[in-house]
Protein backbone atom coordinates (compact mmCIF):
# COMPACT_ATOMS: atom_id res chain seq x y z
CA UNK A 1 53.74 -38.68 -27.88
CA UNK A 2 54.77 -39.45 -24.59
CA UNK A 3 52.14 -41.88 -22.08
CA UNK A 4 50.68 -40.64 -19.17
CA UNK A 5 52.37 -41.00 -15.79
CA UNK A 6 50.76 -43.49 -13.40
CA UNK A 7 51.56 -45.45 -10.52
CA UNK A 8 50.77 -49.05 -9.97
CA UNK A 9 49.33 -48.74 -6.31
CA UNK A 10 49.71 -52.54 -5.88
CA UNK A 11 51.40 -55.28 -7.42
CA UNK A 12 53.39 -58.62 -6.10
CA UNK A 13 56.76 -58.96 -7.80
CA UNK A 14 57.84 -61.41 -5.69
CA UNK A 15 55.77 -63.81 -7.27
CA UNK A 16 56.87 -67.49 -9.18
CA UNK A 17 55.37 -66.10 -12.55
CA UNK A 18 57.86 -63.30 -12.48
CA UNK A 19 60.97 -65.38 -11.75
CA UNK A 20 63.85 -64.05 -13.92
CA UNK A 21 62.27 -61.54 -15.92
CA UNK A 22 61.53 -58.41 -13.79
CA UNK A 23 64.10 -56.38 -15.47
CA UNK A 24 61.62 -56.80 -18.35
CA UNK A 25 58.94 -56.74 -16.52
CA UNK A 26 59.91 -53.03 -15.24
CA UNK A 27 61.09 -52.10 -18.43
CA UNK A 28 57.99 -52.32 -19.97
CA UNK A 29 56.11 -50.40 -17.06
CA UNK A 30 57.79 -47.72 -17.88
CA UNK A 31 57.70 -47.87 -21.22
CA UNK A 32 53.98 -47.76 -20.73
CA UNK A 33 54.29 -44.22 -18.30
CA UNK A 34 53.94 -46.72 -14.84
CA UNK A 35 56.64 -44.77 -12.95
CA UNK A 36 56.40 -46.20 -9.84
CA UNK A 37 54.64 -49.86 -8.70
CA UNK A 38 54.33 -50.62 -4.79
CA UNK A 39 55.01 -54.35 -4.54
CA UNK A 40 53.04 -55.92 -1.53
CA UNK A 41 54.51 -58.68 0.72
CA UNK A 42 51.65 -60.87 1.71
CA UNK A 43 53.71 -62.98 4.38
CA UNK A 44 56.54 -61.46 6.53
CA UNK A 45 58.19 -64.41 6.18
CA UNK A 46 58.78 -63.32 2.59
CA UNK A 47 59.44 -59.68 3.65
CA UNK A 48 63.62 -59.76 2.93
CA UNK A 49 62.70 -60.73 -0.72
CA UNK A 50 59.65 -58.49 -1.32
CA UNK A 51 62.15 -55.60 0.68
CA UNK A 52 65.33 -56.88 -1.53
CA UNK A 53 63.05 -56.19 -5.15
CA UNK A 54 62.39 -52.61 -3.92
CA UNK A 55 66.34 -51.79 -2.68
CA UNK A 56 67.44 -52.90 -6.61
CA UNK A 57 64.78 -51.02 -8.26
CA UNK A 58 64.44 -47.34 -7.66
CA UNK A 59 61.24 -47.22 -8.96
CA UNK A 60 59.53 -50.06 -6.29
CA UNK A 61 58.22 -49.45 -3.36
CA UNK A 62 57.32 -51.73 -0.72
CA UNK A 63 54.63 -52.66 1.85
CA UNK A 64 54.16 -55.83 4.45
CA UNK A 65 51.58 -57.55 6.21
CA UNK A 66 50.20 -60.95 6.33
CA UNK A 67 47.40 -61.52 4.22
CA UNK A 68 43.57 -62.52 5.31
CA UNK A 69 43.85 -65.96 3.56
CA UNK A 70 47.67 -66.69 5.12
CA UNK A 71 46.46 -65.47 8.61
CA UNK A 72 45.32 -68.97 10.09
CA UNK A 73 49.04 -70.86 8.78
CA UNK A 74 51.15 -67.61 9.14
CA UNK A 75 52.76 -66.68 12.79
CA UNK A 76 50.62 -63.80 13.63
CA UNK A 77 52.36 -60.57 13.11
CA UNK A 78 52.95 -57.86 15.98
CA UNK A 79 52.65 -54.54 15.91
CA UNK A 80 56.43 -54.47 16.73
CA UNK A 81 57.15 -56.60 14.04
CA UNK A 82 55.53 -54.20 11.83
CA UNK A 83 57.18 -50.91 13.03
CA UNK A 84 60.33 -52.69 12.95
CA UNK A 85 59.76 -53.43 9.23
CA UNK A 86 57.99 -49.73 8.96
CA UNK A 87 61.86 -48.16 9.31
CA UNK A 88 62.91 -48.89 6.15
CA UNK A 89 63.04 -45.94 3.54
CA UNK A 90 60.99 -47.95 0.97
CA UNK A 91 58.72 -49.45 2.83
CA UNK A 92 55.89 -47.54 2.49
CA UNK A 93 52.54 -48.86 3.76
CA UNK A 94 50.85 -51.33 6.39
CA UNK A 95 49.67 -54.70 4.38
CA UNK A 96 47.67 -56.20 2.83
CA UNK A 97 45.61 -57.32 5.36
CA UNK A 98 42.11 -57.57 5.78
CA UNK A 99 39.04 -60.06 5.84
CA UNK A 100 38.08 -62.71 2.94
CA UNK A 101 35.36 -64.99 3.90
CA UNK A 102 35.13 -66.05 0.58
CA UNK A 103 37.44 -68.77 0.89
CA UNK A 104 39.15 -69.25 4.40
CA UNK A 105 36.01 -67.99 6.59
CA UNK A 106 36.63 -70.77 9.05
CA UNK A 107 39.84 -68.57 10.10
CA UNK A 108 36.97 -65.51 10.80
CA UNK A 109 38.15 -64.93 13.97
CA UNK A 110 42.32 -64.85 13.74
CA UNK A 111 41.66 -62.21 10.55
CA UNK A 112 39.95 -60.34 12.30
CA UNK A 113 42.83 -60.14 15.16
CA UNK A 114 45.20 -59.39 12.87
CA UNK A 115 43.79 -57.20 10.81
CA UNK A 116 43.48 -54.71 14.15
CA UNK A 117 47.23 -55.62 15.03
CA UNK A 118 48.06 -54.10 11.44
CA UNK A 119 45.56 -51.07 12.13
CA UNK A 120 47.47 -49.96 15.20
CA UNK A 121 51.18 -50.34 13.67
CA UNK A 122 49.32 -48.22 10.31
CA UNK A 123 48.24 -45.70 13.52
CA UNK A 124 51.41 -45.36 15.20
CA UNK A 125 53.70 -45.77 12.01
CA UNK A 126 51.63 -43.19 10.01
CA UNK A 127 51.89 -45.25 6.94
CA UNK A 128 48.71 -46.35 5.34
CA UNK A 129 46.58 -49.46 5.42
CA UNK A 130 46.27 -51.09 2.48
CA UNK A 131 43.13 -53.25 2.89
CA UNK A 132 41.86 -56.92 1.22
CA UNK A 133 38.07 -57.41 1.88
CA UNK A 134 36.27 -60.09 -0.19
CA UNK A 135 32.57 -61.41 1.15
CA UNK A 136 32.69 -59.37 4.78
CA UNK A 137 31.76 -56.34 3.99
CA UNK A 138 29.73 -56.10 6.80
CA UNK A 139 32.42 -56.94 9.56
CA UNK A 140 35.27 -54.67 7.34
CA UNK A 141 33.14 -51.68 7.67
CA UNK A 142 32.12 -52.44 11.54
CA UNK A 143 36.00 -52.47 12.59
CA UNK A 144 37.31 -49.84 9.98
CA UNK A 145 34.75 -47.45 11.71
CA UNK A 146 35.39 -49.08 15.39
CA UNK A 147 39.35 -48.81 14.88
CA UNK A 148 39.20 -45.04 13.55
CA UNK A 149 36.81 -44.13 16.53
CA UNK A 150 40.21 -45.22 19.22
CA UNK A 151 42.29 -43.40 16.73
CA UNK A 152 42.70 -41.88 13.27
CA UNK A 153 44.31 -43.91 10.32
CA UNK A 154 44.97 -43.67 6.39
CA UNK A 155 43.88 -46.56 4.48
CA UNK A 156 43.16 -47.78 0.72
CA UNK A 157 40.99 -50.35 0.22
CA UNK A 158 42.52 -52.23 -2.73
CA UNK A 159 41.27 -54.19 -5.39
CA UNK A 160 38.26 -52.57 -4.86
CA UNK A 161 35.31 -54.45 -5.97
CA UNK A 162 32.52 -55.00 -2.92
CA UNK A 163 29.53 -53.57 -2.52
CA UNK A 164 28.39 -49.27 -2.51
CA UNK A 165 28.13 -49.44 1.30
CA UNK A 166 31.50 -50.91 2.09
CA UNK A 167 32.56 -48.12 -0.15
CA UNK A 168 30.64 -45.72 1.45
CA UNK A 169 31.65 -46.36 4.63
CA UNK A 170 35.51 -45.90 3.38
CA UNK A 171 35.06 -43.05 2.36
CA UNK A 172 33.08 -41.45 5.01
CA UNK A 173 36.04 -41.74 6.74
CA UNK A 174 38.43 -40.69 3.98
CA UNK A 175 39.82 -43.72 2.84
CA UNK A 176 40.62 -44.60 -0.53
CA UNK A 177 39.12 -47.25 -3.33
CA UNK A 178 42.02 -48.57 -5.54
CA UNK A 179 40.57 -49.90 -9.23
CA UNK A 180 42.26 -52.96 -10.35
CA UNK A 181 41.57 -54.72 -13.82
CA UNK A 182 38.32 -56.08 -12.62
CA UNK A 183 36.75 -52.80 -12.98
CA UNK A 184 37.78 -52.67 -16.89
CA UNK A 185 35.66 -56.34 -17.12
CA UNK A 186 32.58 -55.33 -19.45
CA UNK A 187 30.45 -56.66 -17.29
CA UNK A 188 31.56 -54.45 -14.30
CA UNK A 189 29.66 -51.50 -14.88
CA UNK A 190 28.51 -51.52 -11.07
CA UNK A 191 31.91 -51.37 -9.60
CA UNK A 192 32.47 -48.57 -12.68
CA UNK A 193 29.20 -46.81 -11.30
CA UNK A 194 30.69 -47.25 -7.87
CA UNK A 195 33.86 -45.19 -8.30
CA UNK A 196 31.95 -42.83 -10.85
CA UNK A 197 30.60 -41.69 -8.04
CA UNK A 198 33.35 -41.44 -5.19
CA UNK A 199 35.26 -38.42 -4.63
CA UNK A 200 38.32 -38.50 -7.49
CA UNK A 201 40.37 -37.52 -5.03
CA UNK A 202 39.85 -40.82 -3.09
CA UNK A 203 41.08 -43.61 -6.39
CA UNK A 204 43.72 -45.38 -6.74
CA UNK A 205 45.11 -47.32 -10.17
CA UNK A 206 46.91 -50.53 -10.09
CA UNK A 207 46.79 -53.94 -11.21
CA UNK A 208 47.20 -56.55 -8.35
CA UNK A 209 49.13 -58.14 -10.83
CA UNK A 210 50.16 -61.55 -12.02
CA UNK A 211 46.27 -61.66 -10.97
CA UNK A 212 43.18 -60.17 -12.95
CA UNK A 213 45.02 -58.52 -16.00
CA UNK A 214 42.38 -55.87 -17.97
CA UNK A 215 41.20 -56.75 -21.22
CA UNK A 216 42.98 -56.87 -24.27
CA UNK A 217 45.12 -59.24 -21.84
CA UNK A 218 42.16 -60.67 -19.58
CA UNK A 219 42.94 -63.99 -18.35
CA UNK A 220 46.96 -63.81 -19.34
CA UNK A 221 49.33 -63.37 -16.72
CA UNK A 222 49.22 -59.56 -15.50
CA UNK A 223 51.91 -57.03 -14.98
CA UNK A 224 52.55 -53.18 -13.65
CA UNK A 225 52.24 -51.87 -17.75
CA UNK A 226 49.13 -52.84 -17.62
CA UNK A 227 48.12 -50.12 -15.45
CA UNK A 228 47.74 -47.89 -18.52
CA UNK A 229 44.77 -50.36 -19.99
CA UNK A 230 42.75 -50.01 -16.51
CA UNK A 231 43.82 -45.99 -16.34
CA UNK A 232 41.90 -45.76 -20.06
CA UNK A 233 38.59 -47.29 -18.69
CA UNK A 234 38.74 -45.75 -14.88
CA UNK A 235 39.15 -42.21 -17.06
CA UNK A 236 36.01 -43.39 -19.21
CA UNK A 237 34.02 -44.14 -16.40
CA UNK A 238 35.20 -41.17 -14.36
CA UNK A 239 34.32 -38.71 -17.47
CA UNK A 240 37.79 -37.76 -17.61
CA UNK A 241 40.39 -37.56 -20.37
CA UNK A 242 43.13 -40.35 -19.69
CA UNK A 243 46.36 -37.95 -19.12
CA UNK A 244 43.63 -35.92 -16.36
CA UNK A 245 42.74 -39.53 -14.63
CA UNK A 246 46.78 -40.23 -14.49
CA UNK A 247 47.22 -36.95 -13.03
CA UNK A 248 44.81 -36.98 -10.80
CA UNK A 249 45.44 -40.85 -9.17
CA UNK A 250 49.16 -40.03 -9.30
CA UNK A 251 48.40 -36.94 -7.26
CA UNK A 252 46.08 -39.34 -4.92
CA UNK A 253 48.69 -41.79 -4.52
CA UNK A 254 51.54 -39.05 -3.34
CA UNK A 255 48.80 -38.02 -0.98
CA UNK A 256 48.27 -41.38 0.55
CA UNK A 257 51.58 -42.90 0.47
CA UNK A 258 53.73 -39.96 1.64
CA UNK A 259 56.89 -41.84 2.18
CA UNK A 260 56.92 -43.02 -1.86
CA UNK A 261 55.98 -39.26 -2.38
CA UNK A 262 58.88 -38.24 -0.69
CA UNK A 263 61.66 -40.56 -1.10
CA UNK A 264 64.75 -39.83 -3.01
CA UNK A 265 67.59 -41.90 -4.39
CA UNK A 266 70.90 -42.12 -1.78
């Protein structure tokens, strides 16, 4: 019996806890049916690293931005910066960026600033967003809907775990919701209830791993296999049978990220 294919939508491979094991770390994603991971450079700084893990692995992907928390001790990125990046064959969406007031609030206003610089290089590059909003739900939903008015965009909002409106709004303009482990917490059945009832056409799968690994593995150091443990509860909560919810987030992601979709070994 073969696994069902997924994709883990967002993951950070770059990271100190995977230091000299990602052949094994890869290994087993596939083992577990994850045939393709997106690993997500959080400062450009970083980007030759994050962009050298994706050039040795033909199943990774790549994306860049800076992220909300880095913004206020990170040069700002440009949009040029960003379509210069945007020209590599594997680099295949705009972040993360985004607003989290949870911890760095006091850098409100620079997030905010570059999360627009990243919406216009997702605009003109045609690659998607991929969005971090944690406590400013208000403020992402204000500019998402501002930014799309001066211009159409594609965007996921990953990690997915604010409130019904913030998801509402997304998808109003149709965006995407990405389920990470969190959603496969038992005491999550509101963020469970929330994608239950979005489009399933519009979710994502993936694990934001090392961070927030799904039960059986909950508070262990996550990884892309472990895609397949949130898959089994998103198709629970979705009413679907697991090999249907693969099929039907793989076909979501191929939609979205095009580039990934379309990309082909030299």
């Amino acid at each position: 019996m073969t696994n069902p294919i997924l994709v883990d939508s967002h993951c950070h491979l770059d990271f100190p806890d995977f230091d000299g094991e990602l052949p094994d770390i890869i290994a087993r994603a596939h083992a577990a049916g994850v045939a393709r991971m997106v690993t997500i450079c959080t400062k450009l700084r970083l980007e030759p690293q994050v962009r050298a893990i994706a050039e040795a692995h033909p199943s990774v992907f790549f994306a860049a931005g800076t992220h909300p928390m880095s913004a206020a001790d990170e040069p700002l990125a440009t949009v040029d910066d960003l379509i210069t990046i945007a020209a590599h064959p594997k680099m295949v969406g705009i972040g993360e960026t985004g607003l989290d007031y949870h911890y760095t609030s006091q850098s409100a206003e620079r997030q905010k600033t570059s999360l627009r610089t990243h919406i216009t290089a997702a605009r003109q590059t045609g690659l998607p967003l991929i969005i971090h909003a944690r406590a400013a739900d208000d403020d992402m939903a204000a500019i998402l809907k501002e930014e799309y008015a001066n211009g159409p965009y594609t965007c996921v909002l990953h990690c997915f775990s604010s409130s019904p409106e913030l998801a509402r709004a997304a998808l109003d303009l149709d965006f995407y919701l990405s389920m990470s482990g969190i959603a496969a917490f038992p005491k999550s059945q509101d963020l469970r209830d929330i994608f239950a009832a979005a489009p399933h056409d519009r979710i994502l799968v993936e694990t934001d791993s090392p961070y927030l690994a799904p039960p059986p593995h909950r508070g262990k150091r996550n990884e892309p296999a472990f895609t397949a443990h949130t898959a089994a509860k998103g198709a629970d909560a979705l009413g679907l049978s697991l090999d249907d919810f693969a099929a039907q987030t793989t076909a979501n992601f191929d939609r979205l990220f095009t580039k990934a979709a379309n990309w082909s070994a030299p």
